[in-house]
PDB file of N, CA and C in Angstrom:
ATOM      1  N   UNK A   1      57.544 131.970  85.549  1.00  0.00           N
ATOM      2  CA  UNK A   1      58.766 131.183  85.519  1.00  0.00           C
ATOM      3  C   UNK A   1      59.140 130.931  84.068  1.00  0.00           C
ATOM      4  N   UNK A   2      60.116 131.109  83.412  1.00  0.00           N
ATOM      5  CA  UNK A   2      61.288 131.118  82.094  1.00  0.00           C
ATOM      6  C   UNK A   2      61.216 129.837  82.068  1.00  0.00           C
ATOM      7  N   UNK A   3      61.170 128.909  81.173  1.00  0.00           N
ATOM      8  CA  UNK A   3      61.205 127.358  80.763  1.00  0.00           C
ATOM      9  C   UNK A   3      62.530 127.561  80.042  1.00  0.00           C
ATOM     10  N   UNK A   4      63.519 126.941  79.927  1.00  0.00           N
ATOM     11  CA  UNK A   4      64.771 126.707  79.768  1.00  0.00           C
ATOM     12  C   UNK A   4      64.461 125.295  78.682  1.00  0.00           C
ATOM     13  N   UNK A   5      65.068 126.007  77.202  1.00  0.00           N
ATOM     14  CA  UNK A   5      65.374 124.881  76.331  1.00  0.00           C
ATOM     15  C   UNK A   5      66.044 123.374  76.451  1.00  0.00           C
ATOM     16  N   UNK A   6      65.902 122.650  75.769  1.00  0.00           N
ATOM     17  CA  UNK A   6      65.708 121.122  76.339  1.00  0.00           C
ATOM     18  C   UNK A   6      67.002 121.044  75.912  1.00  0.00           C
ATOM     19  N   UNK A   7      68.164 122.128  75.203  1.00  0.00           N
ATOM     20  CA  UNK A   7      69.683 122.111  74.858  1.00  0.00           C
ATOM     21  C   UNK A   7      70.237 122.194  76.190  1.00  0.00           C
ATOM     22  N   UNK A   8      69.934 123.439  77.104  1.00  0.00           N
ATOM     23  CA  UNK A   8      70.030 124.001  78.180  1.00  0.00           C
ATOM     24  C   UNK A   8      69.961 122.819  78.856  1.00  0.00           C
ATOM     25  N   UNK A   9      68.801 122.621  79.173  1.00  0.00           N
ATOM     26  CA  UNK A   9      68.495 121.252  80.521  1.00  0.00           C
ATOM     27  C   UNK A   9      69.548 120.005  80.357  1.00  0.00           C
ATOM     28  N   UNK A  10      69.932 119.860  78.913  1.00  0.00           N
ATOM     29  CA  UNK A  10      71.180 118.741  78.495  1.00  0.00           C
ATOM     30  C   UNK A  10      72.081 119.159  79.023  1.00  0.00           C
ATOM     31  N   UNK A  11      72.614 119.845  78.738  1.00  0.00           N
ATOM     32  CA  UNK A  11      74.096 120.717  79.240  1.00  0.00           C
ATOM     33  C   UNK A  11      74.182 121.057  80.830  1.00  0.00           C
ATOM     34  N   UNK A  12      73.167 121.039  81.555  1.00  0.00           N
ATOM     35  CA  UNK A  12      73.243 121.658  82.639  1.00  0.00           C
ATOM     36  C   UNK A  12      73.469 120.010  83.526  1.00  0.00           C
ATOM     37  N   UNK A  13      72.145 119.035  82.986  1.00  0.00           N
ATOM     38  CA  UNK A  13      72.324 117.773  83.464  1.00  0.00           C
ATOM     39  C   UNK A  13      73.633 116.815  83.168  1.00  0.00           C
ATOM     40  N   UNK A  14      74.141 117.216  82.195  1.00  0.00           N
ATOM     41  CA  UNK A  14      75.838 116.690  81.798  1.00  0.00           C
ATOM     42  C   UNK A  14      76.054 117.328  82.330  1.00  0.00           C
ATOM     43  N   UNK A  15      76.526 118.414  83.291  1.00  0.00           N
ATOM     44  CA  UNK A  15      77.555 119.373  84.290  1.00  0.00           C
ATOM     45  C   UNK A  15      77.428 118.642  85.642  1.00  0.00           C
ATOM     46  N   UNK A  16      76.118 118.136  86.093  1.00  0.00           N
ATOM     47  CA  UNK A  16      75.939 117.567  87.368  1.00  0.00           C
ATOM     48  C   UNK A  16      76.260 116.420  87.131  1.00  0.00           C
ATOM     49  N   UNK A  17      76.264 115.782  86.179  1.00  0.00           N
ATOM     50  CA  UNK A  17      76.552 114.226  86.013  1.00  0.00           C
ATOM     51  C   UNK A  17      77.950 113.901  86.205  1.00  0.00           C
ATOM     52  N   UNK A  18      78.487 115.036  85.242  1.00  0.00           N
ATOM     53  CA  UNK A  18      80.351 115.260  85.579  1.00  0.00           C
ATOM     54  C   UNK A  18      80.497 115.303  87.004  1.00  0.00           C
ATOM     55  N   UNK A  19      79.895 116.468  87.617  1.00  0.00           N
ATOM     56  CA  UNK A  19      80.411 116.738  89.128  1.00  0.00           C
ATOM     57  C   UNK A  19      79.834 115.721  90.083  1.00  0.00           C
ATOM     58  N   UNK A  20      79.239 114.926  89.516  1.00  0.00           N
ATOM     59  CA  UNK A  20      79.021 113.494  90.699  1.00  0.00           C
ATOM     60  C   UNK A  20      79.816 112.728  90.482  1.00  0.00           C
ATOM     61  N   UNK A  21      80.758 112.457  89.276  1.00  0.00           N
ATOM     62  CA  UNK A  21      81.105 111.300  88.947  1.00  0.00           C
ATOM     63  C   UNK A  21      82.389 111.711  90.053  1.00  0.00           C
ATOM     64  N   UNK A  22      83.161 112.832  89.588  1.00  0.00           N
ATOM     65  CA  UNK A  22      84.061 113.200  89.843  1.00  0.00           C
ATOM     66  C   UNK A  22      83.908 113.388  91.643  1.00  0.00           C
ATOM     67  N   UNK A  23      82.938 113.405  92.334  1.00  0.00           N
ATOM     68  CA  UNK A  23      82.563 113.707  93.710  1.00  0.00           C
ATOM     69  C   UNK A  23      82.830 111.972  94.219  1.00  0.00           C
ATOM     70  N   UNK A  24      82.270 111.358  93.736  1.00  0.00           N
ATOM     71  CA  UNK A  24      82.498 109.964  93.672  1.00  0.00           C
ATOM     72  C   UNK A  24      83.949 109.525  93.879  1.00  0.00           C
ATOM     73  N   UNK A  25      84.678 109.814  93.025  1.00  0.00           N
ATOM     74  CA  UNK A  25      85.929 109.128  92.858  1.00  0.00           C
ATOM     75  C   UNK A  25      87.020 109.911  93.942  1.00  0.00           C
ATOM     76  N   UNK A  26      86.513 111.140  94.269  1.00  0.00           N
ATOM     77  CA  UNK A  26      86.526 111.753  95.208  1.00  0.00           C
ATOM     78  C   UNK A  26      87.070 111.220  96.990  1.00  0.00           C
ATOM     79  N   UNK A  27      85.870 110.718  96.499  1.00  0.00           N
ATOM     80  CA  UNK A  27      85.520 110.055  98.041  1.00  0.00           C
ATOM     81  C   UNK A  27      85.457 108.630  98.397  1.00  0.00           C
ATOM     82  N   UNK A  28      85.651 107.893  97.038  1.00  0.00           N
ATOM     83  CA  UNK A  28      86.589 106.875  96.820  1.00  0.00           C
ATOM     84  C   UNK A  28      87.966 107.223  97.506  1.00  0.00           C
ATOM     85  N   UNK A  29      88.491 107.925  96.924  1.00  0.00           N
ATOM     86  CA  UNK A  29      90.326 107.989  97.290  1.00  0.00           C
ATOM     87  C   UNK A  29      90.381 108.715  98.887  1.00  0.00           C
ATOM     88  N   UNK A  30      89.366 109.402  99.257  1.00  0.00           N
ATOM     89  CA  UNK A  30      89.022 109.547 100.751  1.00  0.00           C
ATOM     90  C   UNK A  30      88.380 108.898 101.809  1.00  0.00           C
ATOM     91  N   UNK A  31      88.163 107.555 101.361  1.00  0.00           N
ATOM     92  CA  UNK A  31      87.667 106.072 102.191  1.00  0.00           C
ATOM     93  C   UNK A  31      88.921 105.690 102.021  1.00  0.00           C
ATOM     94  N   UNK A  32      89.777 105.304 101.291  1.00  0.00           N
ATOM     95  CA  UNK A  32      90.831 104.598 101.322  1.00  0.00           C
ATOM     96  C   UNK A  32      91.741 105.332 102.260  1.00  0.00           C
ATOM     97  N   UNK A  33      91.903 106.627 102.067  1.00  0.00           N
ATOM     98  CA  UNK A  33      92.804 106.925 102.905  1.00  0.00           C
ATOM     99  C   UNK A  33      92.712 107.156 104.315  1.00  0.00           C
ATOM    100  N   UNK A  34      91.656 107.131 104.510  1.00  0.00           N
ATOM    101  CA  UNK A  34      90.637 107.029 105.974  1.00  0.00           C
ATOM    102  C   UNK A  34      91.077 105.723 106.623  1.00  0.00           C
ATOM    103  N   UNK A  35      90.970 104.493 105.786  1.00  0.00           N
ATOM    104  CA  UNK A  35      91.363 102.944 105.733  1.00  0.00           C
ATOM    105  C   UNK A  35      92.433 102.987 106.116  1.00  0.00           C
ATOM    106  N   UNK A  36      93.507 103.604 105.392  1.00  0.00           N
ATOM    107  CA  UNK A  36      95.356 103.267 105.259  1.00  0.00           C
ATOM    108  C   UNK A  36      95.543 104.302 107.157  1.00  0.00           C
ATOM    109  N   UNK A  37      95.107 105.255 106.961  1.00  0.00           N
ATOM    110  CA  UNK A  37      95.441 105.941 108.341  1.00  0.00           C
ATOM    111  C   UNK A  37      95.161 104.966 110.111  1.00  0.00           C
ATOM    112  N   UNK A  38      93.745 104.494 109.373  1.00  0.00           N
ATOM    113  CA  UNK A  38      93.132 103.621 110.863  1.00  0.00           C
ATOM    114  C   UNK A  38      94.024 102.134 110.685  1.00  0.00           C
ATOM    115  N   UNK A  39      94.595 102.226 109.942  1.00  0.00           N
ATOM    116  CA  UNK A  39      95.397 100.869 110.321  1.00  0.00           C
ATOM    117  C   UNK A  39      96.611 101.188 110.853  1.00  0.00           C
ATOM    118  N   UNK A  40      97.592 102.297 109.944  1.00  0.00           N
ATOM    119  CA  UNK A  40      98.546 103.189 110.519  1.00  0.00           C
ATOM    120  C   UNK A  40      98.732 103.017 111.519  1.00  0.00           C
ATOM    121  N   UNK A  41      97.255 103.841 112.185  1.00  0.00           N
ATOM    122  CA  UNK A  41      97.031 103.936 114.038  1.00  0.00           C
ATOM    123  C   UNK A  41      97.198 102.994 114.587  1.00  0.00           C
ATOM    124  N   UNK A  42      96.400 102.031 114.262  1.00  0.00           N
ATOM    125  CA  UNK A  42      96.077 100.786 115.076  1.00  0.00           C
ATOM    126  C   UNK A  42      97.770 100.093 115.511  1.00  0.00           C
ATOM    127  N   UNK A  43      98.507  99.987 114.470  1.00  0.00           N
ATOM    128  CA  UNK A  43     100.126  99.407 114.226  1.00  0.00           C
ATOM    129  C   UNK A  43     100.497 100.584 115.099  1.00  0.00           C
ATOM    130  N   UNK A  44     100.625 101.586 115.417  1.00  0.00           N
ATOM    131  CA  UNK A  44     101.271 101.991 116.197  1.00  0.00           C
ATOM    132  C   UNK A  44     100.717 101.968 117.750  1.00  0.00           C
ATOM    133  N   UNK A  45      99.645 101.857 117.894  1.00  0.00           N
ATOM    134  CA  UNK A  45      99.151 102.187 119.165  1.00  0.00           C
ATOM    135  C   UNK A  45      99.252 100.953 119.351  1.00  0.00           C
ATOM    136  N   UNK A  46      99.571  99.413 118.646  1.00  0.00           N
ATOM    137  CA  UNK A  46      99.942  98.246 119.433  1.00  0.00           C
ATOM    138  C   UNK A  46     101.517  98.170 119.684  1.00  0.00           C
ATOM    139  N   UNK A  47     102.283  99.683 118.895  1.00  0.00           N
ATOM    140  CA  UNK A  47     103.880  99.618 119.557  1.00  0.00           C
ATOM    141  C   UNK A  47     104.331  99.814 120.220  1.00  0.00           C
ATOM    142  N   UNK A  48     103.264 100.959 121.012  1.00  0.00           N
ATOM    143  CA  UNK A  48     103.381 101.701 122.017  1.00  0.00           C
ATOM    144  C   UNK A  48     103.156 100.948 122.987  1.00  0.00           C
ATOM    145  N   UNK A  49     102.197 100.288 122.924  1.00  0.00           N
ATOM    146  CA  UNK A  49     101.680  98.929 123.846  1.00  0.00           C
ATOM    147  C   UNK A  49     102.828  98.232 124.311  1.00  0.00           C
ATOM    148  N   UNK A  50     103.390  97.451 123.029  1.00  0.00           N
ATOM    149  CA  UNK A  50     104.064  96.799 123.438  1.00  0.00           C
ATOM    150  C   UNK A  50     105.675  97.161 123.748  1.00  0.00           C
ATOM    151  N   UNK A  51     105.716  98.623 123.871  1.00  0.00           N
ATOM    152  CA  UNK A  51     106.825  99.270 124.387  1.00  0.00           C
ATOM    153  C   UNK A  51     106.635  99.932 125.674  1.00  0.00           C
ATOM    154  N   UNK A  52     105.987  99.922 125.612  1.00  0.00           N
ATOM    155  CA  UNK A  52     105.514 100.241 127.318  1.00  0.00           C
ATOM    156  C   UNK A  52     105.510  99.310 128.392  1.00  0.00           C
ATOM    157  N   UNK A  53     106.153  97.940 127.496  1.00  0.00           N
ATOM    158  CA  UNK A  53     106.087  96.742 128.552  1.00  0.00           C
ATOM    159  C   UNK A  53     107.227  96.915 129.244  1.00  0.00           C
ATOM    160  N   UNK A  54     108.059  96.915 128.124  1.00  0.00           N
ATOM    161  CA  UNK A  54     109.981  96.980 128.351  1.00  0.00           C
ATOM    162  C   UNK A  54     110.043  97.756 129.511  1.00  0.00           C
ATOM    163  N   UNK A  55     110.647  96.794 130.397  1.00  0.00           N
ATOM    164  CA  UNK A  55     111.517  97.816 131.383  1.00  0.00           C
ATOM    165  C   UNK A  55     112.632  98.813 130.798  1.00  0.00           C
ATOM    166  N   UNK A  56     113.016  99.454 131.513  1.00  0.00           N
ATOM    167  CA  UNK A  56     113.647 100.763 131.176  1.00  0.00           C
ATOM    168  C   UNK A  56     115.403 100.596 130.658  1.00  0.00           C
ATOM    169  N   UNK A  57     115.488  99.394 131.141  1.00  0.00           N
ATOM    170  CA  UNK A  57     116.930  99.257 130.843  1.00  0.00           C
ATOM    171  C   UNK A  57     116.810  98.033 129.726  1.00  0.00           C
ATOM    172  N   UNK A  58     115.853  97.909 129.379  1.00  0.00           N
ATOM    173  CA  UNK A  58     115.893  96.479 128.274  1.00  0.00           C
ATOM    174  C   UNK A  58     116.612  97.172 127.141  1.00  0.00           C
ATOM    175  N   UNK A  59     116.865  96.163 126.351  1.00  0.00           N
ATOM    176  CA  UNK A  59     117.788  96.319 125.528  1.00  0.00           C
ATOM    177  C   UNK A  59     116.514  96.397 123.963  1.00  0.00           C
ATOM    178  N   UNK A  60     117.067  97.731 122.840  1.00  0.00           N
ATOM    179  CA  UNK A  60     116.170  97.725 122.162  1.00  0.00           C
ATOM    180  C   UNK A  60     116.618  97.696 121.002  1.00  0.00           C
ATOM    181  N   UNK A  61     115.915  97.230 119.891  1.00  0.00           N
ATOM    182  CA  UNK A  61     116.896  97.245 118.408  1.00  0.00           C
ATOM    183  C   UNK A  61     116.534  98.265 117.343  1.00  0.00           C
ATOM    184  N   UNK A  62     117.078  98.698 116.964  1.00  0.00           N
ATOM    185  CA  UNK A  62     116.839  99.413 115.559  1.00  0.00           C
ATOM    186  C   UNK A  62     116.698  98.623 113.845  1.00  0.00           C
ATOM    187  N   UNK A  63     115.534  98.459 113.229  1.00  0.00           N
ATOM    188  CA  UNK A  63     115.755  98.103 112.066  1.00  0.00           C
ATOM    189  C   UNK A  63     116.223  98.606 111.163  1.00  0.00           C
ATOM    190  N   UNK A  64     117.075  97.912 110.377  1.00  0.00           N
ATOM    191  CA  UNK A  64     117.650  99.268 109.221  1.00  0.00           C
ATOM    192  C   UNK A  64     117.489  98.711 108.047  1.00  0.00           C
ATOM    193  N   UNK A  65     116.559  98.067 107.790  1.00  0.00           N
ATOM    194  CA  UNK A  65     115.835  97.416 106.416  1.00  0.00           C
ATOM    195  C   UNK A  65     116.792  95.635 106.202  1.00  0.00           C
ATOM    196  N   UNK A  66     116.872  95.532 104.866  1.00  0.00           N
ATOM    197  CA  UNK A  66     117.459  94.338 104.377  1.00  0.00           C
ATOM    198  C   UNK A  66     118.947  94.462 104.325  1.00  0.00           C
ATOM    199  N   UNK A  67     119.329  92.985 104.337  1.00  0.00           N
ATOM    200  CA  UNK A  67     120.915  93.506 104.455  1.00  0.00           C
ATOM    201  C   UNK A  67     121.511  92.333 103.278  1.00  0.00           C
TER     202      UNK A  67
END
C-alpha cells in the first residue's frame, strides 16, 4: 500500500470538509422545504374539508386580495 503525503491527506480532507459543509446546507434548504410543503398540504386538505360541507347551491366567494 502507497502512503500518500501529509500535503495530499490535507487537500483531500479539505475536499470532504467542503462537500459536507455544502451537503449540510443542502439539506438544510431541503427540511425547510419539506416543512413549507406539509403545511401547504395540511391548508389545503382543511379547504377541501371545509368545502365539501357546502351544499351545492351555497353561495361562494372569490378573494381578490386588498382593496
Amino acid at each position: 500500500m502507497s502512503t500518500l503525503s501529509d500535503d495530499t491527506l490535507r487537500k483531500i480532507l479539505v475536499q470532504i470538509q467542503t462537500q459536507a459543509i455544502t451537503s449540510q446546507k443542502q439539506l438544510t434548504v431541503v427540511k425547510a422545504q419539506i416543512t413549507s410543503k406539509e403545511k401547504e398540504r395540511r391548508i389545503l386538505a382543511l379547504q377541501v374539508k371545509e368545502l365539501g360541507n357546502v351544499p351545492g347551491d351555497g353561495g361562494m366567494y372569490k378573494g381578490v386580495g386588498k382593496m
